[in-house]
C-alpha atoms as a PDB file:
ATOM      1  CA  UNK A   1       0.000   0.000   0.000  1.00  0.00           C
ATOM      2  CA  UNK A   2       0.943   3.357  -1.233  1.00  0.00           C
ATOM      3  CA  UNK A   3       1.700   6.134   1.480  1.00  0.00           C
ATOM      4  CA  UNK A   4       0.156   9.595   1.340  1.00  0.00           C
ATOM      5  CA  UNK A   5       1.715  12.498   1.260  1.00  0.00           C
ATOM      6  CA  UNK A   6       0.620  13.243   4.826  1.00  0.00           C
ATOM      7  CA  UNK A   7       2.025  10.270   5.871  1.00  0.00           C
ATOM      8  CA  UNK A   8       5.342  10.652   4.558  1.00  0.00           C
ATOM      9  CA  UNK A   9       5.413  14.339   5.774  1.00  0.00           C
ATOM     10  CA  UNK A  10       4.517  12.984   9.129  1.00  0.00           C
ATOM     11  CA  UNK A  11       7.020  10.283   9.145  1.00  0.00           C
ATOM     12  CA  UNK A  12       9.435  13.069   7.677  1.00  0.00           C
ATOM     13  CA  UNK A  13       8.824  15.440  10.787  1.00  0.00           C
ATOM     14  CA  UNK A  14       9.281  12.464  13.322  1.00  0.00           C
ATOM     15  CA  UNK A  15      12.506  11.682  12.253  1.00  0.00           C
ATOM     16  CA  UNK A  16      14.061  14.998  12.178  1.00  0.00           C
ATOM     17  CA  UNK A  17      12.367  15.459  15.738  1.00  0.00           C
ATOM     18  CA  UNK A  18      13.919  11.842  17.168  1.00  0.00           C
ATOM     19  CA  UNK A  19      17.006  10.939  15.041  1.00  0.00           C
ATOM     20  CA  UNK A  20      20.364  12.435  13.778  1.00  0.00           C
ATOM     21  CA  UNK A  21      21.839  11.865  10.381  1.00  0.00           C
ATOM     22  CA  UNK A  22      25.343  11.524   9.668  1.00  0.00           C
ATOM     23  CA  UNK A  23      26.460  10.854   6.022  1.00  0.00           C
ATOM     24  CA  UNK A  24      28.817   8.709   5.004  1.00  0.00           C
ATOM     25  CA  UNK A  25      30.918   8.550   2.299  1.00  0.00           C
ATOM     26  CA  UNK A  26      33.125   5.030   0.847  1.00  0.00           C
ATOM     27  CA  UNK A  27      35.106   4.713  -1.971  1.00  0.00           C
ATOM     28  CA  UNK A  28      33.780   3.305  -5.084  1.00  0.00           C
ATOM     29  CA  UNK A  29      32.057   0.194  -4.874  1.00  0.00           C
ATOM     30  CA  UNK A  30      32.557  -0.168  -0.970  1.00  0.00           C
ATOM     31  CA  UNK A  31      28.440   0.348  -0.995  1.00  0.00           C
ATOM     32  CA  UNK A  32      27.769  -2.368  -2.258  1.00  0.00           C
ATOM     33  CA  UNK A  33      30.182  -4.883  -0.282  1.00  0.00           C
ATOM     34  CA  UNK A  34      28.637  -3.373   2.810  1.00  0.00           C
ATOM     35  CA  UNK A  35      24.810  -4.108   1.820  1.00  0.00           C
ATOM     36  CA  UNK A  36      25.851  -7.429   0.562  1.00  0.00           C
ATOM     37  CA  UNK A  37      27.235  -7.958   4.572  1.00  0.00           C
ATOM     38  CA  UNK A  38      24.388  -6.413   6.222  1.00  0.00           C
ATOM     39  CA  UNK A  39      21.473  -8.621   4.006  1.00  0.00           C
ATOM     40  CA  UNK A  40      23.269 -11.522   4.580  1.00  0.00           C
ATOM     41  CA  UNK A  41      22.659 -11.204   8.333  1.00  0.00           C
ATOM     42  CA  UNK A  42      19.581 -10.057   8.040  1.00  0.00           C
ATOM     43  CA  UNK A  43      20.497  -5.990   8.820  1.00  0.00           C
ATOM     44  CA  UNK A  44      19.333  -3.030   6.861  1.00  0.00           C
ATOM     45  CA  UNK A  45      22.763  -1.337   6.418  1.00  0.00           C
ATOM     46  CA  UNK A  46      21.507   1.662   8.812  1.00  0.00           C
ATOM     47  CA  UNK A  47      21.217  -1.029  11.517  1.00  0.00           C
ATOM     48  CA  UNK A  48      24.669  -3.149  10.263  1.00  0.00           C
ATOM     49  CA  UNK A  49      26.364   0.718  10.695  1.00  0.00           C
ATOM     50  CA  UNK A  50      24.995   1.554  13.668  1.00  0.00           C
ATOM     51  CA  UNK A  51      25.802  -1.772  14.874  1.00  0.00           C
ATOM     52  CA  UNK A  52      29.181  -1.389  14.203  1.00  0.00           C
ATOM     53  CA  UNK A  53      29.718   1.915  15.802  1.00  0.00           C
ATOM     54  CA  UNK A  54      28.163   0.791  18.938  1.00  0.00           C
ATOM     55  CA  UNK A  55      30.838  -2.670  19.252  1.00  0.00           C
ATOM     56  CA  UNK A  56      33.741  -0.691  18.209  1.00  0.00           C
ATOM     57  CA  UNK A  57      33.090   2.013  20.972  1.00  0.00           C
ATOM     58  CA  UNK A  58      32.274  -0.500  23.574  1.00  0.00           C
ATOM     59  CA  UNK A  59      35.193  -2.366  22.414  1.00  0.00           C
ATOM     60  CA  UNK A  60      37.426   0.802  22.622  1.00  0.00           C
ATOM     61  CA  UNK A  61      35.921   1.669  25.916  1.00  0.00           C
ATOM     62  CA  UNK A  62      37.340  -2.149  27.420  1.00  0.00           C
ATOM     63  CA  UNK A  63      40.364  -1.539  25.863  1.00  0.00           C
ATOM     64  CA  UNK A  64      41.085   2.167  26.516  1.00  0.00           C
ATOM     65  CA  UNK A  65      39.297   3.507  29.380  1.00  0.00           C
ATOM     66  CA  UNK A  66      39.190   7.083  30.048  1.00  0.00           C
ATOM     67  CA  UNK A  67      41.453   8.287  32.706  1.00  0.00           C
END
């Protein structure tokens, strides 16, 4: 089903309220390598990134904890 435009708009204005956006930028063909690894485990490559961020910094926090 098809979503109005009143729908969208309100989607639209929840996100900007609730979420931040960061862009991202990979060399050629690095896109594509990175959706193929997030649909193969079932992630939408927001969720694979965000993912990945969140392990690396709670792996960096173990390793390196602030003095």
């Amino acid at each position: 089903m098809a979503t109005t435009k009143a729908q969208q708009k309100a989607v639209n204005k929840y996100v900007r309220a609730n979420y931040d956006r960061i862009l991202l930028t990979t060399p050629k063909g690095q896109k594509e390598t990175i959706r193929a690894h997030a649909a193969a485990r079932g992630e939408s490559v927001n969720a694979f990134i965000c993912r990945a961020i969140r392990e690396t910094m709670e792996r960096d926090q173990v390793a390196n904890p602030p003095q």
